[in-house]
C-alpha atoms as a PDB file:
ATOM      1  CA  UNK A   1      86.270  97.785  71.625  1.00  0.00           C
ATOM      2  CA  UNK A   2      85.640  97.444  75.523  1.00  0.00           C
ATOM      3  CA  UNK A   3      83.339  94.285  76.158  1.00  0.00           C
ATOM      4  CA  UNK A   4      81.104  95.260  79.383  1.00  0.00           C
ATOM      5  CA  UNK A   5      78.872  92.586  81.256  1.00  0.00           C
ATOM      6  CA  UNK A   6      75.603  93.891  82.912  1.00  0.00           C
ATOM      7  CA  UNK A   7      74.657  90.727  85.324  1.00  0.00           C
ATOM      8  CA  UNK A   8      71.368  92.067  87.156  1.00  0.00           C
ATOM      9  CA  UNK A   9      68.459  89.770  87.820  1.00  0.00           C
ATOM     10  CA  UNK A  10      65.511  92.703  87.125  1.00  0.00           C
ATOM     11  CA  UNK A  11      65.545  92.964  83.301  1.00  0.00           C
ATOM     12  CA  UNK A  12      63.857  96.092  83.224  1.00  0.00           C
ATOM     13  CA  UNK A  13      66.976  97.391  85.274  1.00  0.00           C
ATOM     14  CA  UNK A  14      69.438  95.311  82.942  1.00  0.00           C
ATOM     15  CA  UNK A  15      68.199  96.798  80.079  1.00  0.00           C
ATOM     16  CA  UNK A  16      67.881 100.566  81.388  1.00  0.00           C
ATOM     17  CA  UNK A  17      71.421 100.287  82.552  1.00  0.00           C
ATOM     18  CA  UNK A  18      72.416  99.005  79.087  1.00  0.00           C
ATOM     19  CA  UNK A  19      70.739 102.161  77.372  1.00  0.00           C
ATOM     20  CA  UNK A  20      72.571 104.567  79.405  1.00  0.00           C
ATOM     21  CA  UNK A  21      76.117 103.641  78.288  1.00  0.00           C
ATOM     22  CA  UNK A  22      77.913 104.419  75.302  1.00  0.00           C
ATOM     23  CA  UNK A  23      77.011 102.440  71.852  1.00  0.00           C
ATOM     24  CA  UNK A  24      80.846 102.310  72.039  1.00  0.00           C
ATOM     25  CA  UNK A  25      81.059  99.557  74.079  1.00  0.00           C
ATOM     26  CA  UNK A  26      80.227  96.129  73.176  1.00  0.00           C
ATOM     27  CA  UNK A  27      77.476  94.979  75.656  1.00  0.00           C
ATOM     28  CA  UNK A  28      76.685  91.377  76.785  1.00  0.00           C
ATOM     29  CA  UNK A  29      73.802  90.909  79.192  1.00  0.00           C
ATOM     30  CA  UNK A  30      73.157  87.954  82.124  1.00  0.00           C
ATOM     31  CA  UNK A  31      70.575  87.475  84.660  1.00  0.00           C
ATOM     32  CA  UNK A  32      72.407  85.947  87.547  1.00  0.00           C
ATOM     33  CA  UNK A  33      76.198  84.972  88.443  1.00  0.00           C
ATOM     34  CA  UNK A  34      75.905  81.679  86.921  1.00  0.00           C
ATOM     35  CA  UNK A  35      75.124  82.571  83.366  1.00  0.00           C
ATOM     36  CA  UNK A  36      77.726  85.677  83.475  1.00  0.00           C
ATOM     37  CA  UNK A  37      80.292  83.076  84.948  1.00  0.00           C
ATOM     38  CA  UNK A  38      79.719  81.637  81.604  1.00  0.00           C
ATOM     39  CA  UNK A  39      80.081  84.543  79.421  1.00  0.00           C
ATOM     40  CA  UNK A  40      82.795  85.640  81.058  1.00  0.00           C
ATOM     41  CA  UNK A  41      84.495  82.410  80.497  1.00  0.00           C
ATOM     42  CA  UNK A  42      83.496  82.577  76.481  1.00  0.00           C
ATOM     43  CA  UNK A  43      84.637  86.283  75.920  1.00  0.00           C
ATOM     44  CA  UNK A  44      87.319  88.855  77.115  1.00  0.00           C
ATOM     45  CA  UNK A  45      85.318  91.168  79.206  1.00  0.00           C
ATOM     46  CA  UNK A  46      86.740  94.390  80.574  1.00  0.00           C
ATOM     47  CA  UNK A  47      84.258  95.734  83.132  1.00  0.00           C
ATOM     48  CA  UNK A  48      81.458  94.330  84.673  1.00  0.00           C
ATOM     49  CA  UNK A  49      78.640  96.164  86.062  1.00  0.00           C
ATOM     50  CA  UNK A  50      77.033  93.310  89.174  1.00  0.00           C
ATOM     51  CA  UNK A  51      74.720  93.597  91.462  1.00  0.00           C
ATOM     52  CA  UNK A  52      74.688  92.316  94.295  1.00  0.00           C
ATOM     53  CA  UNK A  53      71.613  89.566  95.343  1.00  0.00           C
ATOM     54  CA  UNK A  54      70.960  87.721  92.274  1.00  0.00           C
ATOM     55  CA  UNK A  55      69.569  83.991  92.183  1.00  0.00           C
ATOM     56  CA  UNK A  56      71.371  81.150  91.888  1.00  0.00           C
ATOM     57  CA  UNK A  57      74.983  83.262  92.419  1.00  0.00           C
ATOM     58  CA  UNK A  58      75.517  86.101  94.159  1.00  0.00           C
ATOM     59  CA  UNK A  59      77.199  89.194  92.512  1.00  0.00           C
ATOM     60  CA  UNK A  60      79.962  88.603  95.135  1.00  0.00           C
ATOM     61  CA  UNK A  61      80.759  84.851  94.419  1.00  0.00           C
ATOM     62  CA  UNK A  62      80.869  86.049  90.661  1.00  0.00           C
ATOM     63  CA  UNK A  63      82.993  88.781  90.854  1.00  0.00           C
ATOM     64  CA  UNK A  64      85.289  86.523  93.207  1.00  0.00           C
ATOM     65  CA  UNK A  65      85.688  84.115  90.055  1.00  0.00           C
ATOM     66  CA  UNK A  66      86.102  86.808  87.633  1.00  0.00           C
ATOM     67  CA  UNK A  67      88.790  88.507  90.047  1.00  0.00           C
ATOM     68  CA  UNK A  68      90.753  85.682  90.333  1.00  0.00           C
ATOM     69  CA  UNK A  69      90.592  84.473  86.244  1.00  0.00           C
ATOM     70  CA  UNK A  70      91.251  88.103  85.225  1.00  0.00           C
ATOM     71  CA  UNK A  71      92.726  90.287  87.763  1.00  0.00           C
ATOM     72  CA  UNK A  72      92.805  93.634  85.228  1.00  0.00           C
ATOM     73  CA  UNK A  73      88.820  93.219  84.629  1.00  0.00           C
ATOM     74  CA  UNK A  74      87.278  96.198  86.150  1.00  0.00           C
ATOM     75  CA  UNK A  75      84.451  95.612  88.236  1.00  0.00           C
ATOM     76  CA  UNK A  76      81.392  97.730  89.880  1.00  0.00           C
ATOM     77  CA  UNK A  77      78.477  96.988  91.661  1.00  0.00           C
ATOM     78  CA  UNK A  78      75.130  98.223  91.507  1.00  0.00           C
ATOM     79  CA  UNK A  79      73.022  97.569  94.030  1.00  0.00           C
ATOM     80  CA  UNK A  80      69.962  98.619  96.128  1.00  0.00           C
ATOM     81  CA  UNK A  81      71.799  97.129  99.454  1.00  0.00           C
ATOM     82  CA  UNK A  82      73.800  99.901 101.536  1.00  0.00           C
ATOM     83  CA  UNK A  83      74.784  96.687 103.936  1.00  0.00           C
ATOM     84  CA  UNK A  84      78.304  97.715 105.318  1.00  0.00           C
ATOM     85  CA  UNK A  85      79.365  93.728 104.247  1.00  0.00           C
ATOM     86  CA  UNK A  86      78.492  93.321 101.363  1.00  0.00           C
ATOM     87  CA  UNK A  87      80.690  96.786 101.028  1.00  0.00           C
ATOM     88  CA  UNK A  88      83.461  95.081 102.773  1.00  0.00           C
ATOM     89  CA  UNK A  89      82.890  92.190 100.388  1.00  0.00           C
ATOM     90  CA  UNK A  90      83.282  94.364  97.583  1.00  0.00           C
ATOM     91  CA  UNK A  91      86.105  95.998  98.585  1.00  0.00           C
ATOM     92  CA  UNK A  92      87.777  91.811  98.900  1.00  0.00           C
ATOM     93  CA  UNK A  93      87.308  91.094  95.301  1.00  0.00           C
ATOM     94  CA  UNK A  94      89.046  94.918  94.284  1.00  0.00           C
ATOM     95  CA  UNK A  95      85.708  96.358  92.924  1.00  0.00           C
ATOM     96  CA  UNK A  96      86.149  99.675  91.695  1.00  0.00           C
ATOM     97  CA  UNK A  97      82.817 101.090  92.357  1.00  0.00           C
ATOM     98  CA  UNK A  98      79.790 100.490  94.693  1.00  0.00           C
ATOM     99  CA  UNK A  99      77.090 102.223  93.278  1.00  0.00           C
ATOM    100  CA  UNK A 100      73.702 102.092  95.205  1.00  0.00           C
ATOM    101  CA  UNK A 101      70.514 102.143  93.178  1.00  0.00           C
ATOM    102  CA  UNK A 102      68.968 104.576  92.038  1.00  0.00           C
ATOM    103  CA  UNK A 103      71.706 105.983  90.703  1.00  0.00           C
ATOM    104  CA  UNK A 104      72.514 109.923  88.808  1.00  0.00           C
ATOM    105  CA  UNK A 105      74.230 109.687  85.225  1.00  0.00           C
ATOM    106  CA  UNK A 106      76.721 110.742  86.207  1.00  0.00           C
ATOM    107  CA  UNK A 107      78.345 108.081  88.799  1.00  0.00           C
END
């Protein structure tokens, strides 16, 4: 089973985001970069969903970490900021996705 990390500061966003994806994933939940950092470092996670501007870490600094300790994780951002750097930024740490809130199903 597919571990995926949700790291988004607004709960009620973390947790609508969580109901829209598959029950077969396994689905771990943090509220900034720091306390993902630390889940990531406790279990094998295979995609994590970031945003973006998050207190105490940003999404990029986490993803940067999670990059370089696991390479094959995939990871997408989904964020409310259409800033052409923080796209460039994303595109640096070999995100997958950026995904700009609100979002369709589908993407």
């Amino acid at each position: 089973m597919v571990t995926l990390l949700i790291v988004e500061d607004e709960k009620t966003v973390r947790l609508l985001t969580k109901a829209k994806l598959s029950p077969s994933y396994r689905i771990l939940e943090a509220e900034n970069g720091r306390q993902a950092v630390e889940l990531f470092r406790q279990h094998p996670i295979g995609v994590a969903i970031l945003d973006i501007e998050m207190p105490v870490m940003s999404g990029i600094d986490t993803a940067q970490i999670i990059h370089s300790e696991a390479p094959d994780c995939a990871i997408l951002f989904l964020t409310a900021y259409d800033r052409f750097e923080y796209a460039q930024n994303a595109i640096r740490v070999r995100a997958l996705e950026y995904l700009l809130k609100p979002y369709d199903d589908e993407e």
